[in-house]
Protein backbone atom coordinates (compact mmCIF):
# COMPACT_ATOMS: atom_id res chain seq x y z
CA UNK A 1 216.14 54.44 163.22
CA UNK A 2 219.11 56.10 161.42
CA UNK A 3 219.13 58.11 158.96
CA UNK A 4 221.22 58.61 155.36
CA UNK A 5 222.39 62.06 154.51
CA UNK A 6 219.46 62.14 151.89
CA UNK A 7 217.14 62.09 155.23
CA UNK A 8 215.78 58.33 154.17
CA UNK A 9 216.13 55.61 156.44
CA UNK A 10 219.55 53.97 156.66
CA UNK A 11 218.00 50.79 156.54
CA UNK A 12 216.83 48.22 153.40
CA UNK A 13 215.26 48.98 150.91
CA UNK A 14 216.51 52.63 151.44
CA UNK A 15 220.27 51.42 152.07
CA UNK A 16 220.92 50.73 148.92
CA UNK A 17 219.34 53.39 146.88
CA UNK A 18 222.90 54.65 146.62
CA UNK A 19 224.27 51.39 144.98
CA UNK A 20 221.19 51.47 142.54
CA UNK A 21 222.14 55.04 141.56
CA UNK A 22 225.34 53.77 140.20
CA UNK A 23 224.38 50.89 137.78
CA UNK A 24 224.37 51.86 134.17
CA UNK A 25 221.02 49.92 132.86
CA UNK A 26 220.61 50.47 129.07
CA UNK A 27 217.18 51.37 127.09
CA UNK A 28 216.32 47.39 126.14
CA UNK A 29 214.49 47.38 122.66
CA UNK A 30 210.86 45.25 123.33
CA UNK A 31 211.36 44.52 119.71
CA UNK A 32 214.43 42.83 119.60
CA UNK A 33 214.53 41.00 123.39
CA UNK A 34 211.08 40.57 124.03
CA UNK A 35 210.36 37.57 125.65
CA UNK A 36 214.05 36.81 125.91
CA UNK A 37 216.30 36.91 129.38
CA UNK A 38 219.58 40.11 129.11
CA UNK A 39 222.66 40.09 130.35
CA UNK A 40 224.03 43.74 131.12
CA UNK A 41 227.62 44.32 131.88
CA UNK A 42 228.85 47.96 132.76
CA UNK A 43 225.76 49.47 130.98
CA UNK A 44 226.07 47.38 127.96
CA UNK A 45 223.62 44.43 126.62
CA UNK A 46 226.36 41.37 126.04
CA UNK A 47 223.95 38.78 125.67
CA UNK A 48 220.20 37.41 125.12
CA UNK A 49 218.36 34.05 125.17
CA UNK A 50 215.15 31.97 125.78
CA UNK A 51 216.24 30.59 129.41
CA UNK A 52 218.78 32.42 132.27
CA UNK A 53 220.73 28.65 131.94
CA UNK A 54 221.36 29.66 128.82
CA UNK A 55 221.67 33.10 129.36
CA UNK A 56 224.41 32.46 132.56
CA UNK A 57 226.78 30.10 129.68
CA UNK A 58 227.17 32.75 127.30
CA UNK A 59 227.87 35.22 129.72
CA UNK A 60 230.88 32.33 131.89
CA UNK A 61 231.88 32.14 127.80
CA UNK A 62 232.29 35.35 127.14
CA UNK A 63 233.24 37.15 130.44
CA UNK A 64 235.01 34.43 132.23
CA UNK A 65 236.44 36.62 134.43
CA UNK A 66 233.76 38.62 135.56
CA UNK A 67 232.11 37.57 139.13
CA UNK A 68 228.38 36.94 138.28
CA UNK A 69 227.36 39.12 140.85
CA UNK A 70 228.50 42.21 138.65
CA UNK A 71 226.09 41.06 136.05
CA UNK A 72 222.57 41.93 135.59
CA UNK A 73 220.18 39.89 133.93
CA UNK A 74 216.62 40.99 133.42
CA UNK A 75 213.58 39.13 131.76
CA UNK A 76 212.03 41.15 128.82
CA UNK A 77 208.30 41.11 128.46
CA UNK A 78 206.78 40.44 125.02
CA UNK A 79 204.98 43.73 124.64
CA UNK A 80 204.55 46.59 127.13
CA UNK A 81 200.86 46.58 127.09
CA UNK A 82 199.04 48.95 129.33
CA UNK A 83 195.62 48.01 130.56
């Protein structure tokens, strides 16, 4: 097994620890996108909705040119409850 300068394996999931350093993920407000599906492009919220179809249109409408892989969407939960 090989290891990364950071003495972690080289392999997944450690591999790409690096690339997860670098993405800019903003503080999402429960109370506004609860329940709701975000799109994040370079660190900023663009877009919200009920479904990721939806979701995926507004981002092709409003980025067209940005590849989909370079945006993140995440689903919300209603309430962070802690049990």
């Amino acid at each position: 097994m090989k290891f990364a300068p950071s003495g972690l394996p080289s392999s997944p999931p450690f591999a790409t620890l690096g690339y997860m350093k670098k993405l800019k993920i903003p503080t999402i407000d429960v109370k506004k996108y609860g329940g709701k599906q975000v799109a994040i492009v370079d660190g900023k919220i663009i877009t919200s909705g009920k479904t990721l179809e939806e979701v995926i249109k507004r981002v092709k409408k409003l980025r067209p040119s940005k590849p989909l892989h370079e945006v993140r969407i995440f689903s919300v939960p209603k309430t962070l409850a802690v049990i």
